[in-house]
N, C-alpha and C. Protein backbone atom coordinates (compact mmCIF):
# COMPACT_ATOMS: atom_id res chain seq x y z
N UNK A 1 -102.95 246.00 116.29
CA UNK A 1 -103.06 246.53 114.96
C UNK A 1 -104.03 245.65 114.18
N UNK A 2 -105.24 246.56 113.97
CA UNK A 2 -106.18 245.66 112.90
C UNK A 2 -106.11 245.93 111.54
N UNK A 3 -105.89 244.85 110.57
CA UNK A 3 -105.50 245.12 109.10
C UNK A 3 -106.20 244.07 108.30
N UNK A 4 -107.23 245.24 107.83
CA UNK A 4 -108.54 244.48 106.73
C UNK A 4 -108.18 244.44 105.23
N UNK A 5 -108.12 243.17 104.90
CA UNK A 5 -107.48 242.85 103.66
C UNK A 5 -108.97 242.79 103.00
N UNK A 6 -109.12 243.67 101.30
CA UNK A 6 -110.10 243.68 100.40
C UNK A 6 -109.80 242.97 99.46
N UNK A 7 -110.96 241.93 99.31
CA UNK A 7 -110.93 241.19 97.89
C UNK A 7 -112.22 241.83 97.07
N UNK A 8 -111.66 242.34 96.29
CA UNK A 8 -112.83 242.24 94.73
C UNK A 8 -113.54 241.54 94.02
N UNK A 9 -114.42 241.60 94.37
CA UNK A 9 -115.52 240.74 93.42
C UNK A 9 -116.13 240.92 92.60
N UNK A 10 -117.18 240.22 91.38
CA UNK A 10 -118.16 240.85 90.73
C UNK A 10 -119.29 241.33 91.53
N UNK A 11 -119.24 241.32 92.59
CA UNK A 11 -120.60 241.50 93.39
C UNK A 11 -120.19 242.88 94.33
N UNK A 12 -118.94 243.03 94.43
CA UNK A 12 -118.52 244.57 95.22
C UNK A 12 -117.42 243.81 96.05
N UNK A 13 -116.81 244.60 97.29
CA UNK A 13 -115.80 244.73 97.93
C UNK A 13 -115.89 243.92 99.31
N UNK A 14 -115.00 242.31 99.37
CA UNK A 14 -115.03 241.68 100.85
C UNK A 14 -114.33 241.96 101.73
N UNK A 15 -114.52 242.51 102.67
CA UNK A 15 -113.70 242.79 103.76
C UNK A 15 -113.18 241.75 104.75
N UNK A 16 -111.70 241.55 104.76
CA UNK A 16 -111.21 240.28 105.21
C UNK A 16 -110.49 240.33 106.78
N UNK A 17 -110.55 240.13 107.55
CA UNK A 17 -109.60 240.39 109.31
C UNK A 17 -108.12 239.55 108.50
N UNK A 18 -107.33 239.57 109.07
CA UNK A 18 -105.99 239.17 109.11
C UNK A 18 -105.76 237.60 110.02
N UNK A 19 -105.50 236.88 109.26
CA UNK A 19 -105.52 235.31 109.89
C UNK A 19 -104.68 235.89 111.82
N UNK A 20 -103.95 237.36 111.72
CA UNK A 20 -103.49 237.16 113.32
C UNK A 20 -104.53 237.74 114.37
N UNK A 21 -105.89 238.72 113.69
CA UNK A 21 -106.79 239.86 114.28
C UNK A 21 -107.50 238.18 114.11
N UNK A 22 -107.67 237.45 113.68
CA UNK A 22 -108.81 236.24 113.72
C UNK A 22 -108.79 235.27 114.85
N UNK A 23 -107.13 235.01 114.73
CA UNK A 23 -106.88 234.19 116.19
C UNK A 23 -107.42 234.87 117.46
N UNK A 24 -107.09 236.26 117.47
CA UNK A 24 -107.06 237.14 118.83
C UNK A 24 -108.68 237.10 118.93
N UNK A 25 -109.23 237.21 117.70
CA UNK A 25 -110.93 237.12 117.37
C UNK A 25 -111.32 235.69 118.82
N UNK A 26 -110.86 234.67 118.34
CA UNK A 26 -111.15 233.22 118.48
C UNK A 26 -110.72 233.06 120.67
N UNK A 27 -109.17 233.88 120.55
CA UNK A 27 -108.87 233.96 122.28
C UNK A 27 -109.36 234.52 123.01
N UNK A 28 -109.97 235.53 122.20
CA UNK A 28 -111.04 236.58 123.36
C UNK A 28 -112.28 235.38 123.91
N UNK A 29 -113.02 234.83 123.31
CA UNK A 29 -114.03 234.18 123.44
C UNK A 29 -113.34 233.03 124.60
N UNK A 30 -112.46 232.28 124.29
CA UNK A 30 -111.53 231.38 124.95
C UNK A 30 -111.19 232.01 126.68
N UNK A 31 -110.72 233.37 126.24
CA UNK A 31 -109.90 233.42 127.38
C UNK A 31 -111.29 234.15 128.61
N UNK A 32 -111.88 235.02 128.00
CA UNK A 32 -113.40 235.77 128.93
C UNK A 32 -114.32 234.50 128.94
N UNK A 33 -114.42 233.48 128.38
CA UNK A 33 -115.91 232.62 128.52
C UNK A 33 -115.54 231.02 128.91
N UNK A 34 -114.20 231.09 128.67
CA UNK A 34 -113.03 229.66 128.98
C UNK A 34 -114.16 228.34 127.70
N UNK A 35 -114.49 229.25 126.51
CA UNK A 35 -114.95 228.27 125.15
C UNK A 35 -113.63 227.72 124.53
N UNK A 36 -113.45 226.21 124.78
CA UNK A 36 -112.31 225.27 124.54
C UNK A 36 -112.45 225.41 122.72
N UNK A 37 -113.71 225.20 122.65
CA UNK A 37 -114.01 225.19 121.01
C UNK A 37 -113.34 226.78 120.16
N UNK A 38 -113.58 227.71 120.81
CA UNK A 38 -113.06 228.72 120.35
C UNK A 38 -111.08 228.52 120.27
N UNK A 39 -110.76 228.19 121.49
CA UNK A 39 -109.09 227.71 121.14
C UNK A 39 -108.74 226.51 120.25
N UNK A 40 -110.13 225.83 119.83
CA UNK A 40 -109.35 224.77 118.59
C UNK A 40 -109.28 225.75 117.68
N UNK A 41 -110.31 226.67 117.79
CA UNK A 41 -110.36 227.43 116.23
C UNK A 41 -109.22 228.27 115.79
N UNK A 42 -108.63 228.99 117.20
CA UNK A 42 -107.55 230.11 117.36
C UNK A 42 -106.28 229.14 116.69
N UNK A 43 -106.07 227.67 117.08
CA UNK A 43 -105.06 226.56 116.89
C UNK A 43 -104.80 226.21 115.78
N UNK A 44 -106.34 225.87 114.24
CA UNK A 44 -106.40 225.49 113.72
C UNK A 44 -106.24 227.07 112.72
N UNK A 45 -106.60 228.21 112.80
CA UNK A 45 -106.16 229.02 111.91
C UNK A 45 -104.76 229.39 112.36
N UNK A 46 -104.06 229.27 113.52
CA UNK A 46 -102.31 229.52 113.18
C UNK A 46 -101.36 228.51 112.73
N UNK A 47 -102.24 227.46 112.54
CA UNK A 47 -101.88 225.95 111.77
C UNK A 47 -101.72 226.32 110.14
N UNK A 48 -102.85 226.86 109.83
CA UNK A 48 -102.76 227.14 108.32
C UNK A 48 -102.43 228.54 107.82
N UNK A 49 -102.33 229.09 108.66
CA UNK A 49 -101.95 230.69 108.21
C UNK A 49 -100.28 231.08 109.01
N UNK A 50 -100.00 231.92 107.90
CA UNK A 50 -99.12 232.68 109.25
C UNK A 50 -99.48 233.97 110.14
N UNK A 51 -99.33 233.76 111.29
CA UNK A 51 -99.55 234.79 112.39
C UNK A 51 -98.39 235.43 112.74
N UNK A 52 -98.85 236.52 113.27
CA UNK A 52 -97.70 237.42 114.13
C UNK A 52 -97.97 237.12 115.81
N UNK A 53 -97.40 236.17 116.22
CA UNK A 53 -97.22 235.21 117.28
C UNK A 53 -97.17 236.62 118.18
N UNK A 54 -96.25 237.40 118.14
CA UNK A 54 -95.56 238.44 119.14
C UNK A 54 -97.06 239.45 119.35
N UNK A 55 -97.89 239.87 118.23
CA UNK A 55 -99.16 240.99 118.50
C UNK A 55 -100.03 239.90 119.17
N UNK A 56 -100.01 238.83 118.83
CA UNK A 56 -100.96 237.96 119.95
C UNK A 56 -100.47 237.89 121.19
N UNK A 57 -99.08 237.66 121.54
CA UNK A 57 -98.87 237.80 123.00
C UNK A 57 -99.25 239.18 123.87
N UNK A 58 -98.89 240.34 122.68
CA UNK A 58 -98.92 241.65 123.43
C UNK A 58 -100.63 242.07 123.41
N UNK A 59 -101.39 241.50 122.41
CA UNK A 59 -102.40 242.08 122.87
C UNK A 59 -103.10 241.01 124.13
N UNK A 60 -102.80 239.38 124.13
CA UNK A 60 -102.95 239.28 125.28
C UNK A 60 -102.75 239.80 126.86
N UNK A 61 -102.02 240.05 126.50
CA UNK A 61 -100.99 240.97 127.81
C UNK A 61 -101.84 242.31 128.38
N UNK A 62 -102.60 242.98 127.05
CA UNK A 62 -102.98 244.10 127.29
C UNK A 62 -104.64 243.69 127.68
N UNK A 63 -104.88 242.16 127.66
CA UNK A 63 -106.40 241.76 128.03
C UNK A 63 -106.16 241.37 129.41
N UNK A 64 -105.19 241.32 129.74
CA UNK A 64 -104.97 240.94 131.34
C UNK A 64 -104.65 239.05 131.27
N UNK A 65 -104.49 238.26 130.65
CA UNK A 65 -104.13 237.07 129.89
C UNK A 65 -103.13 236.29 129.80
N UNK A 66 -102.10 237.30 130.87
CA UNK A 66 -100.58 236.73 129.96
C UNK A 66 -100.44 235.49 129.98
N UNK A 67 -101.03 235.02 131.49
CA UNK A 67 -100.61 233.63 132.44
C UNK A 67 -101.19 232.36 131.17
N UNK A 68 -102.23 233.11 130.39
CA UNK A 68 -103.58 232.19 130.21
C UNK A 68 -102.47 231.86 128.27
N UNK A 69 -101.92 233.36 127.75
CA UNK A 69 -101.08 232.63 126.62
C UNK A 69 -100.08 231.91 126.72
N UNK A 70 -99.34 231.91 128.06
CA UNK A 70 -98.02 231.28 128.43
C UNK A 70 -98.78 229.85 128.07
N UNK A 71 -99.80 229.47 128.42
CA UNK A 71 -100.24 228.28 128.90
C UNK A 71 -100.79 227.29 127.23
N UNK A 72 -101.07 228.29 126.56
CA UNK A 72 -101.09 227.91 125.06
C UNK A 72 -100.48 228.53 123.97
N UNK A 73 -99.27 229.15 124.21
CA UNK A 73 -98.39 229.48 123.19
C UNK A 73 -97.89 228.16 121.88
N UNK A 74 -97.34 227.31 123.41
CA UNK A 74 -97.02 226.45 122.01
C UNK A 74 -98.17 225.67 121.36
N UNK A 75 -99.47 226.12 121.51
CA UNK A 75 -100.52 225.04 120.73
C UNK A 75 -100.18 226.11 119.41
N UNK A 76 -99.78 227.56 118.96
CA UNK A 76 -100.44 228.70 118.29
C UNK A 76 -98.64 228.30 117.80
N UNK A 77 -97.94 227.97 117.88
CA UNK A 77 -96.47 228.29 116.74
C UNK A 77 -97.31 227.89 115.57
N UNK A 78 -96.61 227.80 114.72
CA UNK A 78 -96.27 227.25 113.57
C UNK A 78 -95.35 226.86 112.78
C-alpha cells in the first residue's frame, strides 16, 4: 500500500512517500544490488519515523526476500 502524504506550500503541492513506502524505497536497492549504504538509510529512517514493520515484511516476501528481512528485521524495529 502506497500512501502519498501532501504538504502545502506557497509555491504549490509536495508530494511526500510514507516514512514505511521509503524504507521499502531504500530495501529494494539493498536487497536487488546488495547496496549496504542503502540499508543504513532503510535503518536510519525506521529509527526516526514510525513504520509499519508487518507491510515491510509482506512486501518483502512478495520480492522473493523473506530470508534476506529475517536477517535484518531487528536492525528496522523501533
Amino acid at each position: 500500500m502506497k500512501r502519498v502524504e501532501e504538504l502545502v506550500t506557497s509555491t504549490g503541492i509536495l508530494r511526500i512517500i510514507s516514512a514505511t513506502d521509503c524504507v521499502k524505497d531504500r530495501l529494494a536497492w539493498y536487497y536487488h544490488d546488495n547496496d549496504k549504504e542503502c540499508l543504513e538509510q532503510a535503518v536510519l529512517v525506521a529509527e526516526n519515523n514510525k513504520i509499519d514493520l508487518k507491510e515491510v515484511q509482506r512486501w518483502s516476501i512478495s520480492e522473493g526476500k523473506e530470508k534476506s528481512f529475517l536477517k535484518i528485521e531487528h536492525q528496522l524495529k523501533t
